[in-house]
PDB file of N, CA and C in Angstrom:
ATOM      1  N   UNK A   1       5.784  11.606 -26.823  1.00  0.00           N
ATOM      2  CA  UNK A   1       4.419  11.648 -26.336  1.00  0.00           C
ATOM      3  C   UNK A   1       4.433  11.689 -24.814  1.00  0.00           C
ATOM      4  N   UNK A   2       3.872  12.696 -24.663  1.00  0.00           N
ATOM      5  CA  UNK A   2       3.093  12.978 -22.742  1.00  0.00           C
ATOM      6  C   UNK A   2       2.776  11.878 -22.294  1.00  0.00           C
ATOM      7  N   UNK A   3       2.473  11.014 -20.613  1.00  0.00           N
ATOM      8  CA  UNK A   3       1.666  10.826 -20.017  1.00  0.00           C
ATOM      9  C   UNK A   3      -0.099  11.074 -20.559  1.00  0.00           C
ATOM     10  N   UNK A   4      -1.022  10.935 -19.791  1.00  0.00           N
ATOM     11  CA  UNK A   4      -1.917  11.515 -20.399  1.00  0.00           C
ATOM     12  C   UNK A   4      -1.968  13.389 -19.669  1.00  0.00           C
ATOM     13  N   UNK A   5      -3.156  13.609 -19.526  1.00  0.00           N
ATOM     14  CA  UNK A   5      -2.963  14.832 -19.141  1.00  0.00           C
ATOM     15  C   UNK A   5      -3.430  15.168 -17.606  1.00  0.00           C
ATOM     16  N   UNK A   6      -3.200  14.093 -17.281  1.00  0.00           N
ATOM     17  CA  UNK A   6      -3.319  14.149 -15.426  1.00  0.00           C
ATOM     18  C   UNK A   6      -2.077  14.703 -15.093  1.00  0.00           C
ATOM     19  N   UNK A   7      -1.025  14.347 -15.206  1.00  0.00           N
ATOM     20  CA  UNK A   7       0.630  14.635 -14.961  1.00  0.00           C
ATOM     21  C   UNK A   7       1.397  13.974 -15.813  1.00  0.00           C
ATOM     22  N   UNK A   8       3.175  13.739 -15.078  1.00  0.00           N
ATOM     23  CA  UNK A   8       3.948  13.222 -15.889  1.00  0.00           C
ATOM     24  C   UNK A   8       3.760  11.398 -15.301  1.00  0.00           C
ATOM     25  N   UNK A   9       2.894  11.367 -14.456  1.00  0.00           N
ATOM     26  CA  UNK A   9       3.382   9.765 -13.231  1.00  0.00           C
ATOM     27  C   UNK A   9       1.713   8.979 -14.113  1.00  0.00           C
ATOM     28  N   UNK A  10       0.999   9.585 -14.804  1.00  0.00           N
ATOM     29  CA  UNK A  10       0.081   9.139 -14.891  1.00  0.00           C
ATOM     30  C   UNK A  10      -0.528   8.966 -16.403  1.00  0.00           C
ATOM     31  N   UNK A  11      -1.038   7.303 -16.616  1.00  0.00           N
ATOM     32  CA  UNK A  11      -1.312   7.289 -17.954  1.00  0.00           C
ATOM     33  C   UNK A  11      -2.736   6.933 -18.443  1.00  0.00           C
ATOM     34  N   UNK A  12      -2.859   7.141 -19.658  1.00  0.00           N
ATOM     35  CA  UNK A  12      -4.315   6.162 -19.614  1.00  0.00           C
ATOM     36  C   UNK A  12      -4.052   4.824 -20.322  1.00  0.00           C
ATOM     37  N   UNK A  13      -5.192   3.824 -20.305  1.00  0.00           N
ATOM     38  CA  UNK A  13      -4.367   2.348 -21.071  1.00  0.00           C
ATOM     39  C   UNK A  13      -3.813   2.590 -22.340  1.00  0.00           C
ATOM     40  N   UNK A  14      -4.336   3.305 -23.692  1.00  0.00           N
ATOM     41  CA  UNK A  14      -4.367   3.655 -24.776  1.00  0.00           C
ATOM     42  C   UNK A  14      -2.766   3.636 -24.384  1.00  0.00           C
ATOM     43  N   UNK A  15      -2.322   5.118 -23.674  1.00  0.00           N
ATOM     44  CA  UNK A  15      -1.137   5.683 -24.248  1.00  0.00           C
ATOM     45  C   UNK A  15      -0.216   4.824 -23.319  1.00  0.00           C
ATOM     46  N   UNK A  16      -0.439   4.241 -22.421  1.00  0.00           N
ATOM     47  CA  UNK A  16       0.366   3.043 -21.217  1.00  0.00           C
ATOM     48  C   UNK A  16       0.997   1.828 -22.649  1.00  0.00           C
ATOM     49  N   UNK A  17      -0.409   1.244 -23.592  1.00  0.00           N
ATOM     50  CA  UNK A  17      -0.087   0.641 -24.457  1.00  0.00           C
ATOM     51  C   UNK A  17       1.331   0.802 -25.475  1.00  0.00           C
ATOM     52  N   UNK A  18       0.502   1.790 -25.467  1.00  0.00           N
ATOM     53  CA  UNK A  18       1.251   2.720 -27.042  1.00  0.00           C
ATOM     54  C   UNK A  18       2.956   2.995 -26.487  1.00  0.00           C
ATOM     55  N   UNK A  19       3.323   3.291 -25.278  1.00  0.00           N
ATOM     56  CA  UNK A  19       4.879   3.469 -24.843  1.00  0.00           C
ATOM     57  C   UNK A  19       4.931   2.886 -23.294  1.00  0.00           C
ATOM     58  N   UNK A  20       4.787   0.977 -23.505  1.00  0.00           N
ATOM     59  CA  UNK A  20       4.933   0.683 -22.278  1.00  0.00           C
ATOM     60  C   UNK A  20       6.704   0.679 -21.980  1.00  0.00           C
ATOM     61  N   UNK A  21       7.354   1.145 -22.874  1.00  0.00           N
ATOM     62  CA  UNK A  21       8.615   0.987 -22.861  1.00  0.00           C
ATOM     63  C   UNK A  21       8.796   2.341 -21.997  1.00  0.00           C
ATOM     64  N   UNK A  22       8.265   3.639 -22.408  1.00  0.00           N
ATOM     65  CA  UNK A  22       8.817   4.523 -21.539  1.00  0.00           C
ATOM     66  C   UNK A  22       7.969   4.456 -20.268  1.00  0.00           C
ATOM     67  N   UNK A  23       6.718   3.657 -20.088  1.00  0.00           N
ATOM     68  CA  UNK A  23       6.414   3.997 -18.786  1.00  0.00           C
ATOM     69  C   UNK A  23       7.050   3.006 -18.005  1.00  0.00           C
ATOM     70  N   UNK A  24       8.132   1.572 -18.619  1.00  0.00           N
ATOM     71  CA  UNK A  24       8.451   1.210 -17.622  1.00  0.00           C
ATOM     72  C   UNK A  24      10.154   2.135 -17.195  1.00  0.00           C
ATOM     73  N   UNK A  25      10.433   2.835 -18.005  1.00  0.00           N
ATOM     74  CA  UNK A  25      12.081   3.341 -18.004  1.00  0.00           C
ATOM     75  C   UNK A  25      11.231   4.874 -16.697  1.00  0.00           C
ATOM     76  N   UNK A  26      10.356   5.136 -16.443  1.00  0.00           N
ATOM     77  CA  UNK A  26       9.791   6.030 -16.040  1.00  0.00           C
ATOM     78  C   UNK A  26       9.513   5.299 -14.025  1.00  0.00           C
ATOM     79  N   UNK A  27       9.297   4.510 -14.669  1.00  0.00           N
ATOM     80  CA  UNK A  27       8.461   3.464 -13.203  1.00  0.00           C
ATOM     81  C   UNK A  27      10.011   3.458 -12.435  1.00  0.00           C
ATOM     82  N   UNK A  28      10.920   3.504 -12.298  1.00  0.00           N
ATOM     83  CA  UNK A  28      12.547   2.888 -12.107  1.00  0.00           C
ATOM     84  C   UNK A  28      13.111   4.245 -11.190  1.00  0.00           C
ATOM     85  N   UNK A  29      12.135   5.310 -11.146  1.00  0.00           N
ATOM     86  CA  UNK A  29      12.222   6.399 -10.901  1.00  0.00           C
ATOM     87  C   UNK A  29      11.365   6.670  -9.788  1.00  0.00           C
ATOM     88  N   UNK A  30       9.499   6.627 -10.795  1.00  0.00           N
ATOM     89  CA  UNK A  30       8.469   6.779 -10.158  1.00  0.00           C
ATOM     90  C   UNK A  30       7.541   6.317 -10.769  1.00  0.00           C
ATOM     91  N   UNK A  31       6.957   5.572  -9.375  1.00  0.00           N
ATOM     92  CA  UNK A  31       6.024   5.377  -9.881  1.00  0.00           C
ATOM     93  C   UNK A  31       4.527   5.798 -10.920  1.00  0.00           C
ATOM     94  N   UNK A  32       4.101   4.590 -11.662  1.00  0.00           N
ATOM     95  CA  UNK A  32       3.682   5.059 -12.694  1.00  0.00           C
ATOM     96  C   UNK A  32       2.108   4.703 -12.855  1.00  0.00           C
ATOM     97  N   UNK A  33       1.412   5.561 -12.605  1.00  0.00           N
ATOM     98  CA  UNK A  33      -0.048   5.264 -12.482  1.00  0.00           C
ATOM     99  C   UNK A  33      -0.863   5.064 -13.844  1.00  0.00           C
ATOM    100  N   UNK A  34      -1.831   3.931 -13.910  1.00  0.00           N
ATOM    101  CA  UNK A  34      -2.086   3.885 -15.495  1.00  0.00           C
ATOM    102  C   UNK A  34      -3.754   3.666 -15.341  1.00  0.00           C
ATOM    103  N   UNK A  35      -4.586   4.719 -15.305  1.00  0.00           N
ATOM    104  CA  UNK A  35      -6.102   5.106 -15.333  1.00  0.00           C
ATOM    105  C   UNK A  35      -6.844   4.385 -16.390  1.00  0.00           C
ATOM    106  N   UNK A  36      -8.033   3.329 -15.942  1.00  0.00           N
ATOM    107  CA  UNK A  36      -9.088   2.990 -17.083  1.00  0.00           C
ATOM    108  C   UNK A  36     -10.362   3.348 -16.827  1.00  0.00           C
ATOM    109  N   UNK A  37     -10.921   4.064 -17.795  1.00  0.00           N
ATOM    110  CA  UNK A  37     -12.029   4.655 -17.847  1.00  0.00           C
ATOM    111  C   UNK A  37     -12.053   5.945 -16.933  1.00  0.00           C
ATOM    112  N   UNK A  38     -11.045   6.679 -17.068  1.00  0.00           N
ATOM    113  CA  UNK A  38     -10.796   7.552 -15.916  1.00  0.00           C
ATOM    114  C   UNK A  38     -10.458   8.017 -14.586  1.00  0.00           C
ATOM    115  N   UNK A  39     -10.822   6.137 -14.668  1.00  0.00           N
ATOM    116  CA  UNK A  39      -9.739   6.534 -12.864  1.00  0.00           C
ATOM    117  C   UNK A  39      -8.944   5.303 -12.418  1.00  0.00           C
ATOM    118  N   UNK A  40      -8.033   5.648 -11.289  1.00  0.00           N
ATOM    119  CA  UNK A  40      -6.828   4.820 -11.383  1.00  0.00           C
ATOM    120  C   UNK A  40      -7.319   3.502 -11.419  1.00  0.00           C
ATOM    121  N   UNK A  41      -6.528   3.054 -11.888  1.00  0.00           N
ATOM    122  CA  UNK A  41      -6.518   0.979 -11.846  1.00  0.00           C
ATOM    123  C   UNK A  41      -5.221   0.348 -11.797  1.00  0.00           C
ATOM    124  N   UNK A  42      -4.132   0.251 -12.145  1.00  0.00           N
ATOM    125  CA  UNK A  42      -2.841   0.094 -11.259  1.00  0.00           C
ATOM    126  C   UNK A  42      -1.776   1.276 -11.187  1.00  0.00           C
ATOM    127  N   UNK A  43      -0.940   0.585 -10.434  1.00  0.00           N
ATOM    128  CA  UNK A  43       0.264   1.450 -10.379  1.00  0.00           C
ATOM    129  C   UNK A  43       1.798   0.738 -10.896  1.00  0.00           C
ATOM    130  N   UNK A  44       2.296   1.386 -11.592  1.00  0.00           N
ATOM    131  CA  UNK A  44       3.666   0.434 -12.258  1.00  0.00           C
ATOM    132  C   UNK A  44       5.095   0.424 -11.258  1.00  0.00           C
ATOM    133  N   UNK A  45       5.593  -0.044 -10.216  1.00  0.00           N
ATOM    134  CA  UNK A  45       6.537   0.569  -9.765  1.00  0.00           C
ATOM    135  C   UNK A  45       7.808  -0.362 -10.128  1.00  0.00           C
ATOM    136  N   UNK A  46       9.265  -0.404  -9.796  1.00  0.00           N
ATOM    137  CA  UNK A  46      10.122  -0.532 -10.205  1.00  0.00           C
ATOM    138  C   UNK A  46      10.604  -1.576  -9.364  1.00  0.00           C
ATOM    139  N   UNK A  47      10.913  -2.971  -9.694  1.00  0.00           N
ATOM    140  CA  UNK A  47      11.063  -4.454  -8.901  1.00  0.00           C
ATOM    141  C   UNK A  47      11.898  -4.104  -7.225  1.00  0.00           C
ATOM    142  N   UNK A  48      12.552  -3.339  -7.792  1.00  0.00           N
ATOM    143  CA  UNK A  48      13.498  -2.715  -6.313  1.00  0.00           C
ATOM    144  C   UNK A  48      12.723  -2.326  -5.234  1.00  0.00           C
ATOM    145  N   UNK A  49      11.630  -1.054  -5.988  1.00  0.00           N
ATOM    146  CA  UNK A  49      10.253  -0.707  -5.216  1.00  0.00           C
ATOM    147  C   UNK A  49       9.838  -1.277  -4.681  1.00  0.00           C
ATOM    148  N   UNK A  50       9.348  -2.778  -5.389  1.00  0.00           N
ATOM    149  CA  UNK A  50       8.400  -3.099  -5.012  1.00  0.00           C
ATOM    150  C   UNK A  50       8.689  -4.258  -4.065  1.00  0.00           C
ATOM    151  N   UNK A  51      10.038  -4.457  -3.999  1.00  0.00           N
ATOM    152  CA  UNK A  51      10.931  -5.513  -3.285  1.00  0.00           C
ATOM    153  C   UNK A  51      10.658  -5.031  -1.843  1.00  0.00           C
ATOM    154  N   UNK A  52      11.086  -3.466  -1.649  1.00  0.00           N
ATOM    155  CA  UNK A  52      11.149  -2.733  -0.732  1.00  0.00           C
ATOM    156  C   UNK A  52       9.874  -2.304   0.254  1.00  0.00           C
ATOM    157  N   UNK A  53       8.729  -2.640  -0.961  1.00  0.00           N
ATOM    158  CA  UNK A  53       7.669  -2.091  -0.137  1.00  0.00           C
ATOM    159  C   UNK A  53       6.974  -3.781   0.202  1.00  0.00           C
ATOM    160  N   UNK A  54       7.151  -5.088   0.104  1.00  0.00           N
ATOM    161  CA  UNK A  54       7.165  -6.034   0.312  1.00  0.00           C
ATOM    162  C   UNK A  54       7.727  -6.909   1.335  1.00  0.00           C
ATOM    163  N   UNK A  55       8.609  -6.309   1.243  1.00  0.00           N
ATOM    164  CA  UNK A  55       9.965  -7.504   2.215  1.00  0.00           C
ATOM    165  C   UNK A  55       9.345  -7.052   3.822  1.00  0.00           C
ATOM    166  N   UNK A  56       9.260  -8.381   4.378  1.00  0.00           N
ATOM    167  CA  UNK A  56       8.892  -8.268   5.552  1.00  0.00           C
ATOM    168  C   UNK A  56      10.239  -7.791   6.608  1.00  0.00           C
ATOM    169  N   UNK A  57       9.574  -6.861   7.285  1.00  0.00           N
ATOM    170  CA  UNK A  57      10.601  -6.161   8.302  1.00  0.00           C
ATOM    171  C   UNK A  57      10.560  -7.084   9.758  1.00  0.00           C
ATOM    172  N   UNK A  58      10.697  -8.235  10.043  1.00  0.00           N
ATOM    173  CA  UNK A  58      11.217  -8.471  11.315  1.00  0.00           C
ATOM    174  C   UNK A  58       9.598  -9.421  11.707  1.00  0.00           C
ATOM    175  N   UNK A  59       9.648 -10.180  12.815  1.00  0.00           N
ATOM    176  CA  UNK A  59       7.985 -10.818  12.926  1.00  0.00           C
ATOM    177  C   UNK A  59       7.350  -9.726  13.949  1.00  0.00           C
ATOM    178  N   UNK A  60       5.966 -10.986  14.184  1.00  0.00           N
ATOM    179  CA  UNK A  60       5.077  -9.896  14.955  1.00  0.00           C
ATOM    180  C   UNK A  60       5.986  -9.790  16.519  1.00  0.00           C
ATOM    181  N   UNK A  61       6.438 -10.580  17.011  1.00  0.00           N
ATOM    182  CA  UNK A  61       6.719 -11.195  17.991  1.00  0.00           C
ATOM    183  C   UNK A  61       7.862  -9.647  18.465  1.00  0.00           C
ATOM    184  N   UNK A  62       8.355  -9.394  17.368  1.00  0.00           N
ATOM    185  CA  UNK A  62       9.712  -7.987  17.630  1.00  0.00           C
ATOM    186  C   UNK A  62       8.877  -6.745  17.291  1.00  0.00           C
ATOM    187  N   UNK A  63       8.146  -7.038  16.545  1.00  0.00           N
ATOM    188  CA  UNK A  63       7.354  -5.717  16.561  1.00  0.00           C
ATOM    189  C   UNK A  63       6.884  -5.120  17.565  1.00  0.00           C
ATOM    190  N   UNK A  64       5.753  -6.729  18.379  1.00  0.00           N
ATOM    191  CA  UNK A  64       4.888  -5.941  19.693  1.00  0.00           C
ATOM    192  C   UNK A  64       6.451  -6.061  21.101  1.00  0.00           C
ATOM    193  N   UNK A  65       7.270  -6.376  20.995  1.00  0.00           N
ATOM    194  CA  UNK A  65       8.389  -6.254  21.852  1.00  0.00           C
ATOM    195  C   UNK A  65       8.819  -4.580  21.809  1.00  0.00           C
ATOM    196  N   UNK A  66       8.863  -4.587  20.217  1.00  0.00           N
ATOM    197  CA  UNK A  66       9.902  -2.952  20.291  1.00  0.00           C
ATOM    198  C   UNK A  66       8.352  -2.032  20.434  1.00  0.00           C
ATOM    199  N   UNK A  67       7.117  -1.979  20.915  1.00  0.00           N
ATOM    200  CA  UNK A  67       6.607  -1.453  21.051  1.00  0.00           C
ATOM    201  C   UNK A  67       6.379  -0.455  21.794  1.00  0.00           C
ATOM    202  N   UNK A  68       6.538   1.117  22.217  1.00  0.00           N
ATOM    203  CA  UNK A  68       6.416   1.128  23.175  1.00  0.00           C
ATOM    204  C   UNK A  68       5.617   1.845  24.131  1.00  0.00           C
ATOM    205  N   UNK A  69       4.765   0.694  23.668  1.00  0.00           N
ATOM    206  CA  UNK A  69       3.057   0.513  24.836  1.00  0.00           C
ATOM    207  C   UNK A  69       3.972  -0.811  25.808  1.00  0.00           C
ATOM    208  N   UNK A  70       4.617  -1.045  25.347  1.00  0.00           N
ATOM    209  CA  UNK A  70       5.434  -2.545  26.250  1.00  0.00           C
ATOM    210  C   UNK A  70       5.600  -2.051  27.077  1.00  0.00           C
ATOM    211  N   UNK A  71       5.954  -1.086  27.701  1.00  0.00           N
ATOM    212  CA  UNK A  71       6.605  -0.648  28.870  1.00  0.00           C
ATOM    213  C   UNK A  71       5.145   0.455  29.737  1.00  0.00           C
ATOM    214  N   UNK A  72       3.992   0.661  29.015  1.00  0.00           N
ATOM    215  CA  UNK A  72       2.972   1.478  29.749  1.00  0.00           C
ATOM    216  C   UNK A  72       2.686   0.502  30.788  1.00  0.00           C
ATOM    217  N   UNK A  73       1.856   1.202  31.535  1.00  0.00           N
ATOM    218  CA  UNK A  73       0.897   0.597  32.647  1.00  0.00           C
ATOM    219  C   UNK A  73      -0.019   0.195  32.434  1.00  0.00           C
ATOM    220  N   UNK A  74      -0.620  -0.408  31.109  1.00  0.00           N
ATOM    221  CA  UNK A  74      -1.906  -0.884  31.249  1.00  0.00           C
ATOM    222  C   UNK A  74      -2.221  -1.844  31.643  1.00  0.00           C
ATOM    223  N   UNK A  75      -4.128  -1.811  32.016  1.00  0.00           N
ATOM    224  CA  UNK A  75      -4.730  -2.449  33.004  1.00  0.00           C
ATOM    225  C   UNK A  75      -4.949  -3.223  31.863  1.00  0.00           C
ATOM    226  N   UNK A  76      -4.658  -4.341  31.719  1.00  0.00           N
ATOM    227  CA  UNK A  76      -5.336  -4.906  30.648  1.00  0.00           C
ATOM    228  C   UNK A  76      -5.948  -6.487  31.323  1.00  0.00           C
ATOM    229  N   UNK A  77      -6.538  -6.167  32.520  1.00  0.00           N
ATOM    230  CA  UNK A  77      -7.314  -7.515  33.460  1.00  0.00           C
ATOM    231  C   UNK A  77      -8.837  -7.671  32.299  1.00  0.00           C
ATOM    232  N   UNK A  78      -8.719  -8.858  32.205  1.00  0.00           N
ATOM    233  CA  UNK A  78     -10.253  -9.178  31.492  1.00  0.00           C
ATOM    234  C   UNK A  78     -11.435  -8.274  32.815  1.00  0.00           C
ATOM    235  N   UNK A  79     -12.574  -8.157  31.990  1.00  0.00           N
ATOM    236  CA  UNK A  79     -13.881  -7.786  32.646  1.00  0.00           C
ATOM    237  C   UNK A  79     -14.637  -9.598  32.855  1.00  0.00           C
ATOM    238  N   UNK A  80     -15.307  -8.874  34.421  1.00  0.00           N
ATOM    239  CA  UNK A  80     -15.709 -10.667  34.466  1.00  0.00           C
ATOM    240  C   UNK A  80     -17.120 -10.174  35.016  1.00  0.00           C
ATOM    241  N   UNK A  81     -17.530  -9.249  33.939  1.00  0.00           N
ATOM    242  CA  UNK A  81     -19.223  -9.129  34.467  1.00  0.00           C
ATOM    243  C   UNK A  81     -20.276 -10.150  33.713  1.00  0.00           C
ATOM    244  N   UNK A  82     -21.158 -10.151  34.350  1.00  0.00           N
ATOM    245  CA  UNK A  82     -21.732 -11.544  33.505  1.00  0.00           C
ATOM    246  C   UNK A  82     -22.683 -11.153  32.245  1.00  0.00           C
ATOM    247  N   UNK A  83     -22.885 -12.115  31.652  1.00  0.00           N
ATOM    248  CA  UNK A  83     -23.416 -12.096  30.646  1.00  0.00           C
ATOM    249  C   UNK A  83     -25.106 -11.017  30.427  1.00  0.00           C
ATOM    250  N   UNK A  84     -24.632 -10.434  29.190  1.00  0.00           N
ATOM    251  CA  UNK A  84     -26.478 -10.179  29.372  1.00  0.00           C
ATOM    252  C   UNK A  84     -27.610 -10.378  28.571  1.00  0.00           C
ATOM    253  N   UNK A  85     -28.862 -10.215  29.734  1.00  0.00           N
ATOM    254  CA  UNK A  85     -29.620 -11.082  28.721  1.00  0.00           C
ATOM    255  C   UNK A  85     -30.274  -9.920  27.282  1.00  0.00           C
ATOM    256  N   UNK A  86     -30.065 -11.124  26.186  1.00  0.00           N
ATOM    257  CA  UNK A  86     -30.851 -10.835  25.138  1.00  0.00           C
ATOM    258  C   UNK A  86     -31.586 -11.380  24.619  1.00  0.00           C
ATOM    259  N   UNK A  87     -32.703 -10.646  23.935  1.00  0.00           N
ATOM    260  CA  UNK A  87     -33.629 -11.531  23.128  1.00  0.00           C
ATOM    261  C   UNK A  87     -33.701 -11.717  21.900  1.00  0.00           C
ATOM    262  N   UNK A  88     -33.713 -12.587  21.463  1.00  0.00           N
ATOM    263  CA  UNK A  88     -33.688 -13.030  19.924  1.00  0.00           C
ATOM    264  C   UNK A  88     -34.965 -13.033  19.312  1.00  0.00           C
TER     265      UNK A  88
END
């Protein structure tokens, strides 16, 4: 049995039910999209995947370091105009 008839990556719950065995031997590959009521509602991907798209890469602290706006010229002085008036 097919996917449903969106593609091969994509199921509906019925047939997701009916062969969650091949959509997970399928997910290990690619990911595996499973549609209710016609449109997507999750995606199945493969623990490695999902390890990969999870695992934190490094803190903020190396991020805004390896940035490199670090090294531009910006003006980044606060504005010190005063407040204005509004009415409530």
């Amino acid at each position: 049995m097919q996917p449903s008839s969106y593609d091969e990556k994509t199921w509906t719950v019925a047939n997701a039910k009916a062969k969650l065995s091949e959509v997970i031997d399928r997910a290990q590959s690619v990911p595996q999209t499973i549609t209710r009521n016609g449109k997507p509602s999750v995606v199945v991907v493969s623990a490695e995947e999902w390890q990969r798209k999870t695992t934190r890469k490094g803190t903020l602290a190396e991020f805004l370091m390896a940035s490199p706006l670090r090294s531009a010229e910006l003006d980044l002085e606060r504005q010190r105009d005063e407040p204005r008036d509004l009415s409530l």
